[in-house]
C-alpha atoms as a PDB file:
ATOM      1  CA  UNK A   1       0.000   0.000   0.000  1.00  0.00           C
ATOM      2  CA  UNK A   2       1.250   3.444  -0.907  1.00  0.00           C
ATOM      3  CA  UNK A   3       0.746   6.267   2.076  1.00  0.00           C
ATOM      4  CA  UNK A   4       1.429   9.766   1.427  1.00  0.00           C
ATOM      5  CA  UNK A   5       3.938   9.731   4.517  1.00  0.00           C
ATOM      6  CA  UNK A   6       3.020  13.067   5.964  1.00  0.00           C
ATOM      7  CA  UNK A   7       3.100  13.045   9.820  1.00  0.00           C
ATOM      8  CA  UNK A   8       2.978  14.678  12.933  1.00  0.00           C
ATOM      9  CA  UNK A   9       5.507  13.185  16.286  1.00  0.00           C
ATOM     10  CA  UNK A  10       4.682  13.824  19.334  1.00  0.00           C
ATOM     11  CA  UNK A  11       7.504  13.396  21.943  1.00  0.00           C
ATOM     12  CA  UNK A  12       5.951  12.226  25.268  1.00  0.00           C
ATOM     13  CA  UNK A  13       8.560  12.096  27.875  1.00  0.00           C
ATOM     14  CA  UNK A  14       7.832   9.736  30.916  1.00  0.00           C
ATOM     15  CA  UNK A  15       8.642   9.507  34.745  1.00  0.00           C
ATOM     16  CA  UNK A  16      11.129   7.200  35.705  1.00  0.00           C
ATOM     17  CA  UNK A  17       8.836   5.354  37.578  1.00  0.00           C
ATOM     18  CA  UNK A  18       6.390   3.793  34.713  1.00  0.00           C
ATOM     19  CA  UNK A  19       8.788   1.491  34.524  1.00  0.00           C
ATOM     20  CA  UNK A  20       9.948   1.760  30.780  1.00  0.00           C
ATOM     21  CA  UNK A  21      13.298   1.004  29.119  1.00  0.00           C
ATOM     22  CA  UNK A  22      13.705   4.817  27.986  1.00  0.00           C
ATOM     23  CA  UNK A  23      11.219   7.423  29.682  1.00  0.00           C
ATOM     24  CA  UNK A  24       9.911   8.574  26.371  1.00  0.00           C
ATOM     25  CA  UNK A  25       7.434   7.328  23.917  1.00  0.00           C
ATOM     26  CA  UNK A  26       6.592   9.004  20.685  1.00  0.00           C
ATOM     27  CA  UNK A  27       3.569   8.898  19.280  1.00  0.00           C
ATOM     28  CA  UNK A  28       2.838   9.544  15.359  1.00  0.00           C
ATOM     29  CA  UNK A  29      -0.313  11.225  14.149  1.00  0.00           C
ATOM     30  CA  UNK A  30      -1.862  11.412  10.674  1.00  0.00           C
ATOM     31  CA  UNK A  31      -2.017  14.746   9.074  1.00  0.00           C
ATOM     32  CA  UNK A  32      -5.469  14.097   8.464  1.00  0.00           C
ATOM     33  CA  UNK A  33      -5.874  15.707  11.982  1.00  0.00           C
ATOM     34  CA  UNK A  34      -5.342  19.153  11.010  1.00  0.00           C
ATOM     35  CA  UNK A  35      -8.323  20.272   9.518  1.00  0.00           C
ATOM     36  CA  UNK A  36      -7.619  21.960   6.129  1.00  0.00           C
ATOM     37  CA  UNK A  37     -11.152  23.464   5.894  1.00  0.00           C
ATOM     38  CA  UNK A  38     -10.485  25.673   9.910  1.00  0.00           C
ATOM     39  CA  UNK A  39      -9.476  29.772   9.063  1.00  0.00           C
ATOM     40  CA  UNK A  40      -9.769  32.300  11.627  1.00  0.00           C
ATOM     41  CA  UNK A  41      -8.544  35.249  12.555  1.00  0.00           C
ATOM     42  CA  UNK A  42      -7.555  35.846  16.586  1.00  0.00           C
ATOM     43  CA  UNK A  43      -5.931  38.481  18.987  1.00  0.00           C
ATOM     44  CA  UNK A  44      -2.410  40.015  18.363  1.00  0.00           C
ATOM     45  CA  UNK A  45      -2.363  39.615  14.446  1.00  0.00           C
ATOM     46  CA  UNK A  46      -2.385  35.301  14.436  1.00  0.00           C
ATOM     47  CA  UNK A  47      -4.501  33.834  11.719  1.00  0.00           C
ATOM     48  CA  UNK A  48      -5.500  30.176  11.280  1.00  0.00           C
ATOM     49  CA  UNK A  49      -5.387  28.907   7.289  1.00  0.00           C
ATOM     50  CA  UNK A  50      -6.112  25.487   6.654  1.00  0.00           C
ATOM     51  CA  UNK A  51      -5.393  24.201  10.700  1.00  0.00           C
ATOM     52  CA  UNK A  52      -2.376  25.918  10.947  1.00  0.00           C
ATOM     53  CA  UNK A  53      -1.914  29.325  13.265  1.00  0.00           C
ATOM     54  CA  UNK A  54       0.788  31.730  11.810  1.00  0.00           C
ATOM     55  CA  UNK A  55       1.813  35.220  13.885  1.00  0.00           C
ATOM     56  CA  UNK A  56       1.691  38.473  12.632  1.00  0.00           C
ATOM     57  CA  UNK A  57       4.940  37.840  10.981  1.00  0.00           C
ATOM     58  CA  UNK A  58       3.684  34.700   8.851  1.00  0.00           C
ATOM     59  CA  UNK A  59       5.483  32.445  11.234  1.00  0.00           C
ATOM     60  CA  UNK A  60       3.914  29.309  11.800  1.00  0.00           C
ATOM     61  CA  UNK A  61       3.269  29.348  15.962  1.00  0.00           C
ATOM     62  CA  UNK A  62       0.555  25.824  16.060  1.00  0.00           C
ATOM     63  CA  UNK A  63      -1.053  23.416  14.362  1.00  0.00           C
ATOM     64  CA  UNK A  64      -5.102  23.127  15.596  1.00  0.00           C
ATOM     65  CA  UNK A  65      -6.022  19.294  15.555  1.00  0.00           C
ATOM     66  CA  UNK A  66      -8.576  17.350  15.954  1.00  0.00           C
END
């Protein structure tokens, strides 16, 4: 099967006491999640275009998920 490949990691770092080999899992999520179709416009200049939340300098800050 063929997959686009695009993907989000998420780092999650874990105590010491769960107990696991290395205190960090990552976790991969689909870019599906960010929803292309969310736009908005909020306070100090950021606007939201297709999921993702740029400053008032076109930076991108976030990506908005499901």
């Amino acid at each position: 099967m063929l997959e686009a490949g695009e993907c989000f990691t998420r780092l999650r770092p874990r105590k010491l006491s769960d107990g696991l080999s290395v205190p960090l899992q990552v976790q991969l999520l689909k870019a599906e999640f960010v929803p292309w179709d969310y736009n908005d416009d909020l306070k100090r200049g950021h606007k939201i275009r297709a999921g993702i939340e740029f400053n008032a300098l076109g930076k991108r800050v976030a990506y908005w998920m499901h």
